[in-house]
Protein backbone atom coordinates (compact mmCIF):
# COMPACT_ATOMS: atom_id res chain seq x y z
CA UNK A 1 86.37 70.25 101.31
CA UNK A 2 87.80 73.35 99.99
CA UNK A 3 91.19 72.41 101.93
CA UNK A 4 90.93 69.43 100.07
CA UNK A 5 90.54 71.02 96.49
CA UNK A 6 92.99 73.51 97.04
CA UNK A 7 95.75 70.87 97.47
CA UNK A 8 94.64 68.88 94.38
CA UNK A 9 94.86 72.25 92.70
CA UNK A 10 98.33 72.25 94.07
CA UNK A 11 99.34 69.04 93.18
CA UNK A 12 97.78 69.47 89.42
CA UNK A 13 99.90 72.44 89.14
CA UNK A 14 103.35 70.62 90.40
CA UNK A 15 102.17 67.35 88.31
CA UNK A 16 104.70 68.23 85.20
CA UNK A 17 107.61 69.37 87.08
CA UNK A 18 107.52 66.20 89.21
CA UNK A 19 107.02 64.22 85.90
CA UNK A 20 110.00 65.88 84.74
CA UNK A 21 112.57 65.28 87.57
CA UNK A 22 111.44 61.72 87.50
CA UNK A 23 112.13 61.68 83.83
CA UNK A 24 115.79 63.07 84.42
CA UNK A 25 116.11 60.75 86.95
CA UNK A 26 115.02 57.80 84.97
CA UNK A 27 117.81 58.74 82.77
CA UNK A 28 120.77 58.71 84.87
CA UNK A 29 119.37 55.24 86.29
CA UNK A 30 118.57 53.61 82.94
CA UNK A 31 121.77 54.94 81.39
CA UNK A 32 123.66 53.54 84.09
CA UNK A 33 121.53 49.56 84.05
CA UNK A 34 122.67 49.73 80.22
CA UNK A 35 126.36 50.45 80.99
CA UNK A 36 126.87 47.76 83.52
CA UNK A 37 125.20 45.62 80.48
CA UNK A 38 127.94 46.41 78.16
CA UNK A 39 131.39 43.93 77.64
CA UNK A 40 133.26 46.83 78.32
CA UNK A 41 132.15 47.86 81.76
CA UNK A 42 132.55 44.08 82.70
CA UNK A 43 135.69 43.72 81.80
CA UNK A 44 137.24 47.20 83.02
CA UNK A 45 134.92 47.96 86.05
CA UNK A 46 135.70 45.58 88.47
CA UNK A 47 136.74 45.60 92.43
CA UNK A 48 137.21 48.74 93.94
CA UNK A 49 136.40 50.57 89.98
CA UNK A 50 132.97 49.16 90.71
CA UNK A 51 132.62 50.66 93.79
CA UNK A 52 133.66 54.36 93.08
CA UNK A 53 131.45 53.95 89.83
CA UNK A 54 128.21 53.36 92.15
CA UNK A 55 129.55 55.82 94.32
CA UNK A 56 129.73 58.30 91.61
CA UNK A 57 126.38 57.60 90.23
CA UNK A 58 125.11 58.14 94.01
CA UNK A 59 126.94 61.53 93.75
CA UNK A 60 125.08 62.19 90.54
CA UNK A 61 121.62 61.71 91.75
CA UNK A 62 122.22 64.47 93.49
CA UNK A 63 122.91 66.89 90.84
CA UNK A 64 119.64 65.94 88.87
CA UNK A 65 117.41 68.86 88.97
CA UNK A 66 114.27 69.88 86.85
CA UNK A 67 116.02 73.53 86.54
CA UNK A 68 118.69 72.14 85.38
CA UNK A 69 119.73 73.04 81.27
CA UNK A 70 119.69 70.60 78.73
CA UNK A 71 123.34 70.77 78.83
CA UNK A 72 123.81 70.65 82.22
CA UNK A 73 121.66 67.48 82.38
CA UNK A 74 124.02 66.50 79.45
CA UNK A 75 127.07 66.80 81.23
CA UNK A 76 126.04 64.50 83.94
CA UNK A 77 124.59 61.78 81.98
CA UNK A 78 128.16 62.59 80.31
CA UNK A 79 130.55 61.80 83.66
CA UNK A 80 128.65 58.30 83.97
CA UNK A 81 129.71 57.21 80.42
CA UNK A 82 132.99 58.38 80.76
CA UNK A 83 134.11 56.13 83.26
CA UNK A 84 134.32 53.07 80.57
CA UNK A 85 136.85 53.49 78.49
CA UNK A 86 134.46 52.25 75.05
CA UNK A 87 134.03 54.29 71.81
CA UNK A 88 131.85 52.82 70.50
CA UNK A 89 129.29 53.82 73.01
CA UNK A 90 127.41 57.00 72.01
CA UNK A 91 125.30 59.15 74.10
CA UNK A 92 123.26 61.70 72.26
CA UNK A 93 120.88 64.24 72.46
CA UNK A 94 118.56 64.88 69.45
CA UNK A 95 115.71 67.74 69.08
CA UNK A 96 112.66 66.58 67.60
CA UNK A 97 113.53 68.20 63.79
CA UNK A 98 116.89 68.59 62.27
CA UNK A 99 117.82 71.32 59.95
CA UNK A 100 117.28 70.08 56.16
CA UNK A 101 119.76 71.30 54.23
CA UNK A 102 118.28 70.81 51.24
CA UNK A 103 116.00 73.63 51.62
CA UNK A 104 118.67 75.40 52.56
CA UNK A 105 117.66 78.25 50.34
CA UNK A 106 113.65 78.47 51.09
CA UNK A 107 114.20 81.59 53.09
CA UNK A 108 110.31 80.73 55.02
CA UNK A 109 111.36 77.64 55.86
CA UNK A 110 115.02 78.48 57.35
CA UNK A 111 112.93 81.53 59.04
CA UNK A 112 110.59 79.02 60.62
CA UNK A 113 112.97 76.52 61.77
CA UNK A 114 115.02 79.50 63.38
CA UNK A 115 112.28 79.62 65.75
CA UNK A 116 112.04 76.43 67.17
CA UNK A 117 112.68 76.49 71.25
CA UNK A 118 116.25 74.09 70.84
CA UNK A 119 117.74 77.36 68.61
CA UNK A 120 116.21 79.75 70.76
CA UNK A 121 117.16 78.58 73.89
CA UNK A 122 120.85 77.14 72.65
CA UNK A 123 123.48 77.93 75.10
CA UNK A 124 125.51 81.75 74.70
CA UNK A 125 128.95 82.39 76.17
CA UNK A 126 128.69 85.18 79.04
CA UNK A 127 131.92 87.09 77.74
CA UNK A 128 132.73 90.28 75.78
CA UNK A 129 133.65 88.67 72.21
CA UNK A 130 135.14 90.99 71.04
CA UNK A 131 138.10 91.48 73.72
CA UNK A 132 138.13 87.25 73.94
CA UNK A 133 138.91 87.59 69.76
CA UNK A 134 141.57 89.90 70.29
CA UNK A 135 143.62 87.88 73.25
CA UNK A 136 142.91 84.87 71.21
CA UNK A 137 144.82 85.48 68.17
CA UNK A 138 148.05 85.68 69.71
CA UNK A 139 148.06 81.87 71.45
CA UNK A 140 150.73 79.69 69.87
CA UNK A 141 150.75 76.34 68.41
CA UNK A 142 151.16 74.30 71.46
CA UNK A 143 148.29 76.22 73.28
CA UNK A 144 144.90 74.77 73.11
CA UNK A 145 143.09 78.18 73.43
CA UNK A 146 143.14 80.00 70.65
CA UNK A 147 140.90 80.89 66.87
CA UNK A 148 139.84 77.43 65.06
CA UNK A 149 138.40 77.16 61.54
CA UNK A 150 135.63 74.42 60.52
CA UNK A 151 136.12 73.61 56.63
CA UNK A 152 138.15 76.33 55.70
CA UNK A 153 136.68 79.03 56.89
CA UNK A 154 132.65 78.29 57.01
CA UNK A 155 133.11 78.94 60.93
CA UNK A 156 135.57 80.62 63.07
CA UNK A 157 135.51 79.31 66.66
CA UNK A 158 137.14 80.73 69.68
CA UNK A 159 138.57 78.67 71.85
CA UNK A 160 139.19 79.60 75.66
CA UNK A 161 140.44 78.07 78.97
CA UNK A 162 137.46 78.22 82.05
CA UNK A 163 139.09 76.88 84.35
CA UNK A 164 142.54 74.21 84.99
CA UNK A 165 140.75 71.50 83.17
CA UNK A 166 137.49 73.43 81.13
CA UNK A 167 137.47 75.14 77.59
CA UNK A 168 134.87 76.46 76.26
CA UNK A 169 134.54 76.55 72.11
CA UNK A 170 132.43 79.34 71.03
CA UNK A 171 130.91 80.62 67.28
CA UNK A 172 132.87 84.20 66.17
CA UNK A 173 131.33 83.75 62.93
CA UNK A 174 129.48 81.39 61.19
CA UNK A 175 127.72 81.40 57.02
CA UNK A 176 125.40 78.22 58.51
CA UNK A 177 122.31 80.24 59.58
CA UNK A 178 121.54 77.87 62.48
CA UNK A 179 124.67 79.03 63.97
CA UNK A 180 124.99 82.92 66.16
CA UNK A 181 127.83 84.39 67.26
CA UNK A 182 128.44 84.07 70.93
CA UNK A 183 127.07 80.47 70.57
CA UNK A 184 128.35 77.69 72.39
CA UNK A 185 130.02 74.40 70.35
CA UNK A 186 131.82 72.44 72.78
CA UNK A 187 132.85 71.67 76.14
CA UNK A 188 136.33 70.17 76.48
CA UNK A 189 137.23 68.16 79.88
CA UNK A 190 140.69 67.77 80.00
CA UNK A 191 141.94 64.28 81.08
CA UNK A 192 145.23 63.91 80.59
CA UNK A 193 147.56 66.65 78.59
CA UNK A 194 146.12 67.47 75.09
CA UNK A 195 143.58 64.44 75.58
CA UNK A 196 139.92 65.39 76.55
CA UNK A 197 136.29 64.27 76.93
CA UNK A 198 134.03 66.76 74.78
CA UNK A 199 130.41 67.57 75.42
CA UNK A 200 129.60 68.76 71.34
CA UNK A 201 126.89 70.50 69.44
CA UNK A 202 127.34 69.09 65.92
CA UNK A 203 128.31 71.54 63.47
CA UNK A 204 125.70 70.42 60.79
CA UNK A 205 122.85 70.50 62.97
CA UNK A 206 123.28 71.31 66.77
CA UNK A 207 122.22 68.24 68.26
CA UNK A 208 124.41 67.00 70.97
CA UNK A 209 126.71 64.43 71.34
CA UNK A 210 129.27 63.01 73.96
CA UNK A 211 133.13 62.45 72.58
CA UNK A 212 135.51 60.52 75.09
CA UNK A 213 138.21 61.16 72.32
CA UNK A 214 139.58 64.43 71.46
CA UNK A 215 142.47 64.83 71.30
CA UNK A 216 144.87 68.50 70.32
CA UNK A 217 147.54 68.09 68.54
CA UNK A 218 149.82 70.45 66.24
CA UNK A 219 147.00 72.99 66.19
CA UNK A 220 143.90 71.17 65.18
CA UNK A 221 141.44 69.27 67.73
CA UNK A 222 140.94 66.36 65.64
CA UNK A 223 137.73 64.77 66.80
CA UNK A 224 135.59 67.93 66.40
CA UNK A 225 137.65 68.69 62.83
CA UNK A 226 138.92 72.25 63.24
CA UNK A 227 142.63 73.79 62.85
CA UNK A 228 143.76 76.75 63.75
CA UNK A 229 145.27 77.40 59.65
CA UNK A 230 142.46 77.68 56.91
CA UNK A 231 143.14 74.87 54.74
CA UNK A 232 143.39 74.93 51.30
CA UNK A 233 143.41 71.53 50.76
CA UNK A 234 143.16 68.21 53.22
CA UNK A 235 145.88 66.08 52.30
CA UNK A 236 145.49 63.58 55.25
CA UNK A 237 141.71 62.38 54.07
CA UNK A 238 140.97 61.00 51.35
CA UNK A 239 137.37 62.37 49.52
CA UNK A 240 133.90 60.63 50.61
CA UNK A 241 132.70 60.34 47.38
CA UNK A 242 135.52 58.28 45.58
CA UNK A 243 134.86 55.03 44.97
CA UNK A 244 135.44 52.47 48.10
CA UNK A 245 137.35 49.75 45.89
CA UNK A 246 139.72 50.46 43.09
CA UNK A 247 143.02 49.89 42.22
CA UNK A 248 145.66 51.22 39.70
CA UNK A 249 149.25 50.87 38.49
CA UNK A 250 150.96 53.56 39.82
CA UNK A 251 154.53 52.49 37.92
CA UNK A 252 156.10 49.62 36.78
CA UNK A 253 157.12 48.58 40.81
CA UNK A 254 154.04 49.89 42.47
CA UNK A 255 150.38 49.42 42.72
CA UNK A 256 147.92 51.54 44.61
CA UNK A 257 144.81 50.16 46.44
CA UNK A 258 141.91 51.70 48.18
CA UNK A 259 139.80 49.85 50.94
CA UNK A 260 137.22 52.62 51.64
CA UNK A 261 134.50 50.21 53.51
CA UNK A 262 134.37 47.20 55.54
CA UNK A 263 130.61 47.74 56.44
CA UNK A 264 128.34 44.41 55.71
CA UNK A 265 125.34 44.87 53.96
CA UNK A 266 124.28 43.08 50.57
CA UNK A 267 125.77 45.79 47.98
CA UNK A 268 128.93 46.28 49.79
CA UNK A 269 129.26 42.70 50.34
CA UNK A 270 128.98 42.02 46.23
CA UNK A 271 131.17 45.08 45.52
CA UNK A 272 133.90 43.99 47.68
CA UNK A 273 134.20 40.25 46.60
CA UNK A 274 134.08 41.17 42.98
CA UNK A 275 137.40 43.65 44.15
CA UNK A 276 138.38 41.11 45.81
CA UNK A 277 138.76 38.66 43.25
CA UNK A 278 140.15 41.25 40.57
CA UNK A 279 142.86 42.27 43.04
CA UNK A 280 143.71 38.69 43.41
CA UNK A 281 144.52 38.37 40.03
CA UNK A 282 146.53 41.71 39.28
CA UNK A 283 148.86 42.00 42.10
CA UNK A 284 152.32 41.67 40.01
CA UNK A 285 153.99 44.59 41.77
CA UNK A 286 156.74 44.57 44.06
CA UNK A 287 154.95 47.31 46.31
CA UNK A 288 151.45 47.50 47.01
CA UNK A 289 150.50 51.15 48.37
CA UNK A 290 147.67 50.17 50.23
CA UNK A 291 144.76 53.18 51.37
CA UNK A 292 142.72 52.61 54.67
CA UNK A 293 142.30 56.21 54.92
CA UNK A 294 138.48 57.34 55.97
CA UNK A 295 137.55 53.33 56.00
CA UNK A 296 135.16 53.71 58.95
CA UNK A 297 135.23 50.03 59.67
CA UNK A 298 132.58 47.12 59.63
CA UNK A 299 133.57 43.66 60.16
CA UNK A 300 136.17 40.64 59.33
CA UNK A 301 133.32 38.56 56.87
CA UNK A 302 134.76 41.93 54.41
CA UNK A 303 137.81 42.83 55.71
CA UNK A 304 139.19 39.26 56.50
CA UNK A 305 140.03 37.84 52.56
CA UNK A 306 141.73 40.97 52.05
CA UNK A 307 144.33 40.36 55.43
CA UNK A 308 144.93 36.73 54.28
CA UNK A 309 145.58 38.07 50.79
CA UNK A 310 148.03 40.78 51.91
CA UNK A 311 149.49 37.94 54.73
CA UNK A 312 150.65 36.12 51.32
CA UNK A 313 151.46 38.80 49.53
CA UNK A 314 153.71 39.87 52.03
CA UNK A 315 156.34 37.24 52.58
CA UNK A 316 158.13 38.08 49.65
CA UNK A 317 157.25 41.91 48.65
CA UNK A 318 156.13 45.43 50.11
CA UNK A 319 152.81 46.53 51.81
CA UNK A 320 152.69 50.61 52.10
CA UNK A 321 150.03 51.56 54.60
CA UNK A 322 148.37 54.72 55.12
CA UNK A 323 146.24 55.73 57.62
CA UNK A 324 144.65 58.54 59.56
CA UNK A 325 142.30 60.23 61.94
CA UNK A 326 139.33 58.61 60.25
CA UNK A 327 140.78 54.78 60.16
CA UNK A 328 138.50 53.15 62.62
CA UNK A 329 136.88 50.47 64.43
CA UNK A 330 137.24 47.26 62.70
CA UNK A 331 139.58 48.95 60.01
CA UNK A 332 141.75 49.72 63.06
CA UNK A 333 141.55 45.86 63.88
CA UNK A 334 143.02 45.37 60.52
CA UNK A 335 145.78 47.50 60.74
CA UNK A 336 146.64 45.82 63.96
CA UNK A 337 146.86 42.73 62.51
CA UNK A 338 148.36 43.61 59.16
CA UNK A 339 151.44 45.56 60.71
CA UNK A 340 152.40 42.25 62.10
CA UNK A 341 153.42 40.59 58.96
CA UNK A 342 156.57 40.64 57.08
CA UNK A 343 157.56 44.00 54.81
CA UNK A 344 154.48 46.18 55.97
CA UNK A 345 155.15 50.05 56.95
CA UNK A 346 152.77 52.22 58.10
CA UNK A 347 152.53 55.78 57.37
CA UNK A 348 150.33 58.66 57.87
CA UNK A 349 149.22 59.69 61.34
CA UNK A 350 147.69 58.08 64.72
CA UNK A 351 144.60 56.11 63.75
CA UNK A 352 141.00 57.21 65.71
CA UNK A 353 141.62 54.68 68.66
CA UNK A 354 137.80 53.46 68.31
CA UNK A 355 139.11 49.86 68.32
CA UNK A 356 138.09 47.15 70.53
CA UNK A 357 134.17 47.11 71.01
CA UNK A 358 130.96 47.45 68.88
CA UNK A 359 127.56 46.57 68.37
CA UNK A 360 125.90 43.71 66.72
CA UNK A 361 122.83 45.15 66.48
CA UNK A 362 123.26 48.85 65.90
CA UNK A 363 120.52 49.50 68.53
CA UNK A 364 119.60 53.17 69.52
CA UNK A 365 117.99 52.80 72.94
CA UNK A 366 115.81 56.47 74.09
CA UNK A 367 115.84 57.29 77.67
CA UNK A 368 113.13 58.73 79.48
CA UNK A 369 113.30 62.37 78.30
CA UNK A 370 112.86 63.47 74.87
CA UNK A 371 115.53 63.44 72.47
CA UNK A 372 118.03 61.47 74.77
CA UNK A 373 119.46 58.10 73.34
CA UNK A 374 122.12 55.57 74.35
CA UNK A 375 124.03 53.61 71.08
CA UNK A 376 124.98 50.83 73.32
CA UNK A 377 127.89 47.96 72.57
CA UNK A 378 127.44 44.24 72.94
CA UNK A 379 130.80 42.83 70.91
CA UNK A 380 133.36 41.09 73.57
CA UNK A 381 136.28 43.23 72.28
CA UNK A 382 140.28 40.89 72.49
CA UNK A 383 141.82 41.99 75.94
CA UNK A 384 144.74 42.93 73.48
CA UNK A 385 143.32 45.69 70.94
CA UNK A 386 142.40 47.71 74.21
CA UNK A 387 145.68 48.60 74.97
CA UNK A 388 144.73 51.17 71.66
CA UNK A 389 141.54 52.00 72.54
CA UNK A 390 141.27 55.70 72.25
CA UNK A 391 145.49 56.13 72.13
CA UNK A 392 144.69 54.87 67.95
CA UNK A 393 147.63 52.94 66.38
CA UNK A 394 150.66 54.94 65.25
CA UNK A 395 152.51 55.06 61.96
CA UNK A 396 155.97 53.94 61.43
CA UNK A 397 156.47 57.43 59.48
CA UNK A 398 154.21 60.37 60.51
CA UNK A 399 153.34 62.61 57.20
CA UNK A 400 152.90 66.04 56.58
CA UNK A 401 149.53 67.72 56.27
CA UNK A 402 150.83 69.92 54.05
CA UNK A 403 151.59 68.27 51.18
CA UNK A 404 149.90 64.92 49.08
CA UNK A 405 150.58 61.76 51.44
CA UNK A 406 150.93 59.79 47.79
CA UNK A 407 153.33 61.58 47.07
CA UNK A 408 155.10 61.59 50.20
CA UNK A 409 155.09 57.58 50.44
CA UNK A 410 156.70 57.63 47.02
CA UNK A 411 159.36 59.98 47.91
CA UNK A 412 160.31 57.45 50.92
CA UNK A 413 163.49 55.85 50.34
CA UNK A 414 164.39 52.45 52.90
């Protein structure tokens, strides 16, 4: 009888680390049942794809583990989704409380939150900073590796090479108080040259999040939004917080107009058929210098009036497009569709390449341990908008950061 109690004492004291393999495991197999769900896994995944996919989710049974890292059980929920190339499909990981910035300033409060197990137990880089700093601020333009900057110069990130096809991005210095130095940001994967999957703490609040996207290029990594020159001013975006629809006469031969927002819900709808219907009725210009800059997409029951418009418009005068970095999803859709017509240019630089897929329902599906969720897609994307997924569309005319892209476009003589 003893025996007996001894191994229930045993099996008590096991209980939650069982419960928590299971749990990871649960993940890897639930994450994969909603992937082979998705349009985009059956439409790329097929033959012998299919077969190394369940091969490599065999592979990554094996690397589940209970003393496994957060990150480390991260990464290989990570491989799994990176074998469909979809980007609209988000894998996250999300602590129980985010930072509220706006009690930024209540000193108890920051003090508190400072102490929860997610910020204690966040990930350090193993390496003298110090000597990494110094070695890093010699790297050149076309070297990945090297010292970032996040909004000016709120963080300073170093940027190393672990291995052929690893960098790590670490904090040097950082004025957000959830942020140490020596902390780890990123994980870069490298793919193909310059183009990588990234494994990211968000800047604003640490929480994790898978990027199949990001992509180096002339000194900035543009999915994660750092450069390695402080900026004094970011010509390529356009603000947040100007109005999504407006228009205005630039000169007698030119008219500007911003499409900030294809999103569908009821005020957006309302705002942008009122536009809609004004811009209808004031297009007398020979050139239209039309903005998709930061439009983050939504769908054609917004964005459609405005192509048939242009479509028109077109046959017998001047479209100016610009776009960038944050032109995406459905917006992207629009461009491709747009740039077909007569008289349109595009200018500005390589759109986000988040083109072809989305979701109906906006559904954020938790896995099995805490804080893990799957943003699946359902929306059949057109066999011929994938050949852009993730590549983006490219301008006719690349602009200069360094200088107004307005400007720029009006400077352009054909």
């Amino acid at each position: 009888m003893k025996k007996n109690h001894f191994f229930l004492y045993i099996i008590l004291l096991l209980l939650p680390y069982i419960s928590f393999s299971q749990n990871r495991l649960n993940d890897l197999t639930i994450l994969k049942d909603i992937i082979k769900k998705t349009p985009s896994f059956k439409s790329q995944i097929k033959g012998q794809r299919k077969k190394e996919f369940d091969k490599l989710y065999e592979k990554l049974t094996l690397k589940v583990d209970e003393k496994n890292t957060e990150l480390q059980h991260f990464e290989i929920l990570s491989e799994l989704v990176g074998q469909i190339n979809d980007n609209h499909f988000v894998l996250q990981y999300i602590p129980d409380t985010s930072f509220d910035w706006e009690r930024y300033s209540d000193k108890l409060y920051v003090s508190k939150f400072l102490k929860k197990d997610y910020i204690l137990n966040h990930p350090k880089v193993k390496i003298n900073i110090d000597s990494l700093e110094l070695s890093l601020k010699n790297k050149q333009t076309n070297e990945v590796e090297g010292i970032y900057y996040f909004q000016s110069s709120s963080h300073k990130i170093g940027v190393f090479k672990v291995n052929d096809s690893v960098y790590n991005g670490m904090i040097l210095e950082s004025l957000y108080p959830i942020w140490e130095k020596g902390d780890l940001c990123f994980v870069l994967k490298e793919k193909s040259p310059n183009y990588f999957h990234s494994i990211n703490y968000l800047i604003s609040q640490k929480t994790l999040q898978f990027n199949k996207n990001e992509k180096y290029k002339d000194g900035e990594l543009l999915g994660y939004n750092i450069s390695k020159t402080i900026k004094k001013n970011s010509y390529p975006f356009i603000p947040d917080s100007l109005k999504k629809f407006y228009s205005y006469k630039i000169n007698s031969n030119t008219r500007y107009v911003r499409l900030g927002d294809f999103m569908v819900n009821p005020s957006n709808k309302k705002r942008s058929s009122i536009f809609f219907n004004e811009l209808k009725s004031s297009m007398n210009e020979k050139v239209i210098l039309l903005d998709l800059r930061n439009n983050n997409g939504g769908y054609f029951v917004i964005s459609r009036p405005f192509l048939k418009l242009f479509k028109r418009y077109s046959k017998k005068n001047e479209i100016k497009v610009l776009i960038n970095r944050k032109t995406v999803s459905n917006t992207e859709q629009f461009v491709i569709r747009l740039k077909k017509y007569n008289n349109v240019t595009l200018f500005g630089e390589d759109t986000e390449g988040m083109i072809t897929y989305g979701s109906n329902y906006g559904r954020q599906i938790p896995l099995k341990s805490k804080g893990l969720f799957v943003y699946p897609t359902d929306m059949r994307g057109l066999k011929k908008d994938l050949q852009y997924e993730t590549i983006g569309i490219s301008p006719n005319i690349y602009l200069s950061k360094d200088s107004d892209w307005i400007e720029q476009v009006l400077k352009k003589e054909f």
